[in-house]
C-alpha atoms as a PDB file:
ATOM      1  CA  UNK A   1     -53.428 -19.825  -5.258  1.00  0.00           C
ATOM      2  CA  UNK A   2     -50.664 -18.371  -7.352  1.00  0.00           C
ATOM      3  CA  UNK A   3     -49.116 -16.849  -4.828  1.00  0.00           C
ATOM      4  CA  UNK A   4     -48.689 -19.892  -2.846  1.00  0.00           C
ATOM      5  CA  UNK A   5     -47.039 -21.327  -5.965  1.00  0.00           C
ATOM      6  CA  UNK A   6     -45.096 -18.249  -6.396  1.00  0.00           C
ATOM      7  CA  UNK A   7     -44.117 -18.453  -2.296  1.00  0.00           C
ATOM      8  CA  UNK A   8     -42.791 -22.394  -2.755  1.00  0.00           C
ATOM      9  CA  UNK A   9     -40.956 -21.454  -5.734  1.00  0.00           C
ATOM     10  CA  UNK A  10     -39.044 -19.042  -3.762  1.00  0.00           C
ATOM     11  CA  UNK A  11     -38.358 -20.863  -0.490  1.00  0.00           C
ATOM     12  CA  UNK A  12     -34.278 -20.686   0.252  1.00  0.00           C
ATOM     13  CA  UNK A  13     -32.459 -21.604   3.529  1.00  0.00           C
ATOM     14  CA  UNK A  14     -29.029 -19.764   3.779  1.00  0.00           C
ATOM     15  CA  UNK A  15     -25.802 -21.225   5.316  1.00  0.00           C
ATOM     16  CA  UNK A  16     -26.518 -19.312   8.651  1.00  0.00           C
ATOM     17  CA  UNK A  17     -29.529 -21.169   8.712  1.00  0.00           C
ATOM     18  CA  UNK A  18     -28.310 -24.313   7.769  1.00  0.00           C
ATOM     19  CA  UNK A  19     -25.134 -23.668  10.233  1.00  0.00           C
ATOM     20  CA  UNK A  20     -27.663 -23.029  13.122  1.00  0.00           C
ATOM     21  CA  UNK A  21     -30.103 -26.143  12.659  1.00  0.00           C
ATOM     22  CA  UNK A  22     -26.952 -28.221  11.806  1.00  0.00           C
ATOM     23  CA  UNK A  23     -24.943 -27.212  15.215  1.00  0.00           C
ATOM     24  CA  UNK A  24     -22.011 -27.065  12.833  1.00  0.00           C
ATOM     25  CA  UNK A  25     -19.789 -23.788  12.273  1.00  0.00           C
ATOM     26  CA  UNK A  26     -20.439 -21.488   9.300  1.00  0.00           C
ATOM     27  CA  UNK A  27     -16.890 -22.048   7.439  1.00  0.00           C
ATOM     28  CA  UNK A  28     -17.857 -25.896   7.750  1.00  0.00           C
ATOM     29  CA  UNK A  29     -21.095 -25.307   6.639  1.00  0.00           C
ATOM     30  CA  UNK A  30     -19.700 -22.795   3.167  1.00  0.00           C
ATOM     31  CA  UNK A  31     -16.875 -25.455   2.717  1.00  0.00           C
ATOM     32  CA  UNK A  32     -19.565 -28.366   2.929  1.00  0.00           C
ATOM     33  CA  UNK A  33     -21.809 -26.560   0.319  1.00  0.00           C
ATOM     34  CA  UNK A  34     -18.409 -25.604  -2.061  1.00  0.00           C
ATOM     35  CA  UNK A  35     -17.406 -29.196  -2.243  1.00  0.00           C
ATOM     36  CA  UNK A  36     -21.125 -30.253  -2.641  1.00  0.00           C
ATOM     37  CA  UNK A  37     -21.072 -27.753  -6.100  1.00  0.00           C
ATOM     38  CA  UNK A  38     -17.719 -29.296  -7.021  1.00  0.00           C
ATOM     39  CA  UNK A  39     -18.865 -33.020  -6.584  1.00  0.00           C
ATOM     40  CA  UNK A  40     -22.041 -31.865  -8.862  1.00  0.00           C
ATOM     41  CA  UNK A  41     -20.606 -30.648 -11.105  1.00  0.00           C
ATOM     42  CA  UNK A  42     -22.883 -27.471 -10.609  1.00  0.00           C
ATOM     43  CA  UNK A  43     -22.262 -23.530 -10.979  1.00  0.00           C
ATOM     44  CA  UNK A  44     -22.771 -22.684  -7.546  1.00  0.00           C
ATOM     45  CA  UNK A  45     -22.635 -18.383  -8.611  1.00  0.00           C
ATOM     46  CA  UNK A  46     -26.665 -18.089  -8.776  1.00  0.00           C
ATOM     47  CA  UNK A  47     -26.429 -19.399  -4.795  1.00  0.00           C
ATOM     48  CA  UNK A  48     -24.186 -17.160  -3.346  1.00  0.00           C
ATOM     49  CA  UNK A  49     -24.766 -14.190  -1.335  1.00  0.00           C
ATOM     50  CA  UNK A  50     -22.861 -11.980   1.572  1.00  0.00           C
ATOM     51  CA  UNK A  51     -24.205 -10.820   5.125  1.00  0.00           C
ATOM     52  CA  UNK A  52     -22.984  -8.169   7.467  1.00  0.00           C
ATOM     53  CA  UNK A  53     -21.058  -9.295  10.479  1.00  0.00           C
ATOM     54  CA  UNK A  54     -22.314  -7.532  14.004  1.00  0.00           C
ATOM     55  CA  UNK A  55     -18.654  -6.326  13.604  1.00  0.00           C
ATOM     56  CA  UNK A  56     -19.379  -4.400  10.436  1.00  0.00           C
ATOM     57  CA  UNK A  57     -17.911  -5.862   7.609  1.00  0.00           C
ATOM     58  CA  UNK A  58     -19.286  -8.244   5.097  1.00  0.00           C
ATOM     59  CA  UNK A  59     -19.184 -11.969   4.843  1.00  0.00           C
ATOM     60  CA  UNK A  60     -20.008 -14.669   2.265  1.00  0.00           C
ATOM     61  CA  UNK A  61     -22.996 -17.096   2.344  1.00  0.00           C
ATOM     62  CA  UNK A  62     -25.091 -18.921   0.690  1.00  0.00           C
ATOM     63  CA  UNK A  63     -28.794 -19.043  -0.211  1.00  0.00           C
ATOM     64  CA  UNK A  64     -29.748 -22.602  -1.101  1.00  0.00           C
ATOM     65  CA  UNK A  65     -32.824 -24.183  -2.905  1.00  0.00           C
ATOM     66  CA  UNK A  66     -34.788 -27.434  -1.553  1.00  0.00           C
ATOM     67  CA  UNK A  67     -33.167 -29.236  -4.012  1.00  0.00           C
ATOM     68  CA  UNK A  68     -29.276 -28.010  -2.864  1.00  0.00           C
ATOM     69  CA  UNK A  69     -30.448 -28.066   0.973  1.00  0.00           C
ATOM     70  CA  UNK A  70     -31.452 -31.341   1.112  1.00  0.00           C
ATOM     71  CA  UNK A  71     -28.508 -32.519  -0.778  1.00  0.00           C
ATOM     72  CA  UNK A  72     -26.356 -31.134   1.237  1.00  0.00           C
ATOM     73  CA  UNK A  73     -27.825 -31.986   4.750  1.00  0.00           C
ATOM     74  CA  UNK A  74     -28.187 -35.878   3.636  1.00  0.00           C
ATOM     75  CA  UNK A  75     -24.700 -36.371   3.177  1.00  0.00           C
ATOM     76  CA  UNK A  76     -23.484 -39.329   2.012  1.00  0.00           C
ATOM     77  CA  UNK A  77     -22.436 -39.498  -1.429  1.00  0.00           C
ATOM     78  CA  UNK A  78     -23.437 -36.476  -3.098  1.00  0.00           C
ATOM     79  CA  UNK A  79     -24.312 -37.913  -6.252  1.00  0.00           C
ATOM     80  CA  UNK A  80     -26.256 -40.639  -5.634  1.00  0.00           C
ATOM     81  CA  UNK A  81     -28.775 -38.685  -3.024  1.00  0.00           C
ATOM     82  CA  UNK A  82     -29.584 -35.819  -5.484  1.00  0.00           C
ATOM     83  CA  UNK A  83     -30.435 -38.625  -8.080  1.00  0.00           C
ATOM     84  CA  UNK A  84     -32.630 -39.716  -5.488  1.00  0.00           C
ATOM     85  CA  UNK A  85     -34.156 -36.388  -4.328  1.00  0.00           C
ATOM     86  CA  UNK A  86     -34.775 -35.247  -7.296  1.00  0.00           C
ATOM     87  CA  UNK A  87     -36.891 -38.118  -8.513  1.00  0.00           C
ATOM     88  CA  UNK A  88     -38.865 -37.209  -5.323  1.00  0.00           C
ATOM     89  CA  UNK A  89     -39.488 -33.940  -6.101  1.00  0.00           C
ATOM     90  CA  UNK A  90     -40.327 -34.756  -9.956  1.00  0.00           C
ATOM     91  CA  UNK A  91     -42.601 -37.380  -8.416  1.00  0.00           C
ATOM     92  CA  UNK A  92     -44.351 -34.575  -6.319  1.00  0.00           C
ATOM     93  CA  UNK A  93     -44.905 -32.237  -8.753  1.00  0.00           C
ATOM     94  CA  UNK A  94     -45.995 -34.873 -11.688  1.00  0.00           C
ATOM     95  CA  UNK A  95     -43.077 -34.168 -13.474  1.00  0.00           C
ATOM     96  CA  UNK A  96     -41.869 -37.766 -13.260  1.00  0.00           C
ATOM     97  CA  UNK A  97     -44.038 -40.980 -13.756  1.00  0.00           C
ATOM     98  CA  UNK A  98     -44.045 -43.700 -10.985  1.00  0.00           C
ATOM     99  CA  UNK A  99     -41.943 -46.610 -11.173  1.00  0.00           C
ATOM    100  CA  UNK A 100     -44.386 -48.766 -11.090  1.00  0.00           C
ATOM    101  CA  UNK A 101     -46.564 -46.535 -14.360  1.00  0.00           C
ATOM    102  CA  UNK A 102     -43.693 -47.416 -16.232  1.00  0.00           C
ATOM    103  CA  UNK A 103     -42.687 -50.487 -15.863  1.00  0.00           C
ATOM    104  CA  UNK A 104     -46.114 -52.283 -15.598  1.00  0.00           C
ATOM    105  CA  UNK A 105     -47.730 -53.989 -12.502  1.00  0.00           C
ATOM    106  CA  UNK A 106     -45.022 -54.726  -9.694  1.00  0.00           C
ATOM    107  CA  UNK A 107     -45.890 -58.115  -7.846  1.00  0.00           C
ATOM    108  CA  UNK A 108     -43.810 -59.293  -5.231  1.00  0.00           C
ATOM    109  CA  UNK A 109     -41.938 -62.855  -4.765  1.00  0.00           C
ATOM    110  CA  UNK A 110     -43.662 -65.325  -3.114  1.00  0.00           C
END
């Protein structure tokens, strides 16, 4: 079991990746992710990594987290769809209380 854990910890999806699912070109994709980190207001260093072309030499990339790949495939604005992702993903791992736990019993308008 901990090494399931361990394995979803770890799960990345790099630009290439991202690039390839997306039909878009690589450059769109790295500019896409750099104006994603600048709209965040986030460090983007720990995410970035380099590949070797077929020609030889090396490129950038990036290596992205659930949290920063699903962010940055939703689109929209930025902001407000990593407020809502992440409430998702506290909400899956119990690190966030329901809505409904903490504001009482929801009933709907007749």
């Amino acid at each position: 079991m901990n090494a399931a854990v361990n394995f979803q910890k770890n799960l990345s999806m790099s630009s290439r990746e991202i690039a390839k699912f997306t039909e878009k070109c690589h450059d769109n994709v790295m500019r896409d992710i750099r104006n994603m980190f600048d709209q965040l207001d986030a460090d983007s260093a720990q995410f970035c990594a380099q590949y070797r072309d077929s020609t030889g030499p090396f490129l950038p990339c990036s290596e992205l987290d659930r949290y920063h790949t699903e962010v940055l495939v939703t689109g929209c604005d930025v902001k407000r769809m990593a407020a809502v992702i992440k409430r998702c993903m506290d909400l899956e791992t119990g690190a966030a209380k329901p809505a409904a736990a903490l504001l009482g019993k929801i009933s709907s308008r007749p």
